[in-house]
C-alpha atoms as a PDB file:
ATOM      1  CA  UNK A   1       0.000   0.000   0.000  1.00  0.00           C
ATOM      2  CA  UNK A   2       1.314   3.275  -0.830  1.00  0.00           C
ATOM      3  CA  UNK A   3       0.221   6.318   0.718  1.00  0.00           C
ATOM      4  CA  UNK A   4      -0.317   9.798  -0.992  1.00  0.00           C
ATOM      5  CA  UNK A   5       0.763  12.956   0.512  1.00  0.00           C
ATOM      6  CA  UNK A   6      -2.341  14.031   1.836  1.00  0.00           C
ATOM      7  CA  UNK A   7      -2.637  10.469   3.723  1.00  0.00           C
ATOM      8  CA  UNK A   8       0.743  10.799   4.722  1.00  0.00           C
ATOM      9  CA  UNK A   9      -0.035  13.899   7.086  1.00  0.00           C
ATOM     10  CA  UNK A  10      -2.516  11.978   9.749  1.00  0.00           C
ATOM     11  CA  UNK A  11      -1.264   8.851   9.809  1.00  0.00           C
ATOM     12  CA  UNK A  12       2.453  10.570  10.735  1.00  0.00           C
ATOM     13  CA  UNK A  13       0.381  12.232  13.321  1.00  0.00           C
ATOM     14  CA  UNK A  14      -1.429   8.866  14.175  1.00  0.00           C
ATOM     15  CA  UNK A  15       2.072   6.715  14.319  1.00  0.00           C
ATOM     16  CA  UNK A  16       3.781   9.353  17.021  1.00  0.00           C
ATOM     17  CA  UNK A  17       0.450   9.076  19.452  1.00  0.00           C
ATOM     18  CA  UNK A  18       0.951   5.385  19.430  1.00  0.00           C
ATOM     19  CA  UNK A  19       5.153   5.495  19.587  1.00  0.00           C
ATOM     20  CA  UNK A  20       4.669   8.103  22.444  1.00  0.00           C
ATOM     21  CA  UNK A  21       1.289   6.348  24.577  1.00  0.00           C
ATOM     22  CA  UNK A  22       3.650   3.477  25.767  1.00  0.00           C
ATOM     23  CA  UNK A  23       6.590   5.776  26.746  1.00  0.00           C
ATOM     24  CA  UNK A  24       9.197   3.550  24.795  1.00  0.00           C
ATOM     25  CA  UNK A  25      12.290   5.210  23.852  1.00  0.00           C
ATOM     26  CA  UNK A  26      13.644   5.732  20.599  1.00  0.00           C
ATOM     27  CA  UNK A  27      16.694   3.586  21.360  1.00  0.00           C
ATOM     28  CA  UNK A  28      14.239   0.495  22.401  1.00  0.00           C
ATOM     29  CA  UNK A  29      11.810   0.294  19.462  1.00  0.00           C
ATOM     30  CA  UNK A  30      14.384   1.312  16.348  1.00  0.00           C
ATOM     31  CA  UNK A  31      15.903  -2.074  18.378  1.00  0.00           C
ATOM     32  CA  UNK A  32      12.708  -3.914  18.715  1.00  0.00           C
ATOM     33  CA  UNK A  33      12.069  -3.103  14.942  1.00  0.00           C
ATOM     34  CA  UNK A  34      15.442  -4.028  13.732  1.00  0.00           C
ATOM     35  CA  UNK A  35      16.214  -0.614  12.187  1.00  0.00           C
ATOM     36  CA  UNK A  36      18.454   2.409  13.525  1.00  0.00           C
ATOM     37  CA  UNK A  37      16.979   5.379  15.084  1.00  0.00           C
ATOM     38  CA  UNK A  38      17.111   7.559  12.206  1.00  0.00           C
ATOM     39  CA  UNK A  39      15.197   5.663  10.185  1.00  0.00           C
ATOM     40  CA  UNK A  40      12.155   5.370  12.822  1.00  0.00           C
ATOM     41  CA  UNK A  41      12.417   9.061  13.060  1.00  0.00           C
ATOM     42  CA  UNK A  42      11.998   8.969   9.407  1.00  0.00           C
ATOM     43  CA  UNK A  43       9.560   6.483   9.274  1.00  0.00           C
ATOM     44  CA  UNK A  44       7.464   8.185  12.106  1.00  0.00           C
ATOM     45  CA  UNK A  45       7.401  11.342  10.253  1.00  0.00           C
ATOM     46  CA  UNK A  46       6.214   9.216   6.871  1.00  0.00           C
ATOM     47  CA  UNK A  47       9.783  10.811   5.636  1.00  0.00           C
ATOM     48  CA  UNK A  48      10.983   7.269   4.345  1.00  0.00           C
ATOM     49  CA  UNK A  49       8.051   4.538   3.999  1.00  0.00           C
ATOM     50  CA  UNK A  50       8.810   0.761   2.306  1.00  0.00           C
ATOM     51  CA  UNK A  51       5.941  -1.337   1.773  1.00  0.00           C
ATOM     52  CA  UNK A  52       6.058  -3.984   4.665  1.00  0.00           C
ATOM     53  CA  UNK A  53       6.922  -1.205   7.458  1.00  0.00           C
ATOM     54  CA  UNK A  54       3.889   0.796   6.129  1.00  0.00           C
ATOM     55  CA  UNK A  55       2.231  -2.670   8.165  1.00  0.00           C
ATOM     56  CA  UNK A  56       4.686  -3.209  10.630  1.00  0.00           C
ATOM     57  CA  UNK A  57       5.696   0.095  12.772  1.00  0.00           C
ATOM     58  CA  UNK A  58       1.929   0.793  12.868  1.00  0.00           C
ATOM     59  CA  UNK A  59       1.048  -2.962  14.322  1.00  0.00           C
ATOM     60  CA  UNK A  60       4.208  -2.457  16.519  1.00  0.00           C
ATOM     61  CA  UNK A  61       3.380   0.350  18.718  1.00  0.00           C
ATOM     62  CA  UNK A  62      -0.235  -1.248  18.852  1.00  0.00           C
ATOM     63  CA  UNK A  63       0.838  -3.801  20.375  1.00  0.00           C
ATOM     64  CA  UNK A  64       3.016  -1.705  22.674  1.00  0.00           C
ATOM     65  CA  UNK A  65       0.189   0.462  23.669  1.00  0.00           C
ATOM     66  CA  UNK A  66      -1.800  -2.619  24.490  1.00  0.00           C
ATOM     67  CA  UNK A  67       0.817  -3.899  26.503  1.00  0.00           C
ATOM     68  CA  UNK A  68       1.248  -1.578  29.001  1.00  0.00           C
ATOM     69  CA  UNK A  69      -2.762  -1.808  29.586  1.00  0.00           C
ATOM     70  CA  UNK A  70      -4.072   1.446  27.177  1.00  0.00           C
ATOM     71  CA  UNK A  71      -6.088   1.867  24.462  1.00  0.00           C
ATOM     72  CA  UNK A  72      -3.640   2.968  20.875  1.00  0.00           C
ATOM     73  CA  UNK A  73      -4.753   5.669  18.901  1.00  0.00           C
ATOM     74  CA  UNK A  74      -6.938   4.331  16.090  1.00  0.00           C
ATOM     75  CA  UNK A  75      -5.293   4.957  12.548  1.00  0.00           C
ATOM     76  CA  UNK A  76      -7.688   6.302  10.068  1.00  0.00           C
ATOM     77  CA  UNK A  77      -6.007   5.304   6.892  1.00  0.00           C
ATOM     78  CA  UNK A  78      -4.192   2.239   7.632  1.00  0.00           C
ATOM     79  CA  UNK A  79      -6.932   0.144   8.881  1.00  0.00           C
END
């Protein structure tokens, strides 16, 4: 799935809620996801998107969210 720019805009918005709800560091998820921390700074600001991550950073922090008992931030484009 590709995303245009206009659907780029919330979901960036959408991906931070859900990186920041769980209070996981930078450090721990760019581990966590296999990837450096530049790229999930990228990737959280839609800067640099492939095809698979587009499905895994947003399941991810999701899951992360869950995990430490709240509810994530429901994404309006990727659903």
């Amino acid at each position: 799935m590709s995303l245009n720019r206009i659907e780029m805009r919330p979901t960036a918005a959408e991906l931070q809620s859900n990186f920041d709800r769980p209070g996981l560091s930078l450090a721990e998820a760019a581990a966590d996801l296999t990837m450096n921390e530049a790229h999930l700074t990228a990737l959280l600001g839609m800067r640099v998107v492939g095809p698979a991550e587009v499905w895994l950073v947003p399941d991810y922090f999701e899951q992360a969210v869950r995990d430490v008992g709240k509810e994530p931030v429901p994404f309006s484009i990727l659903t």
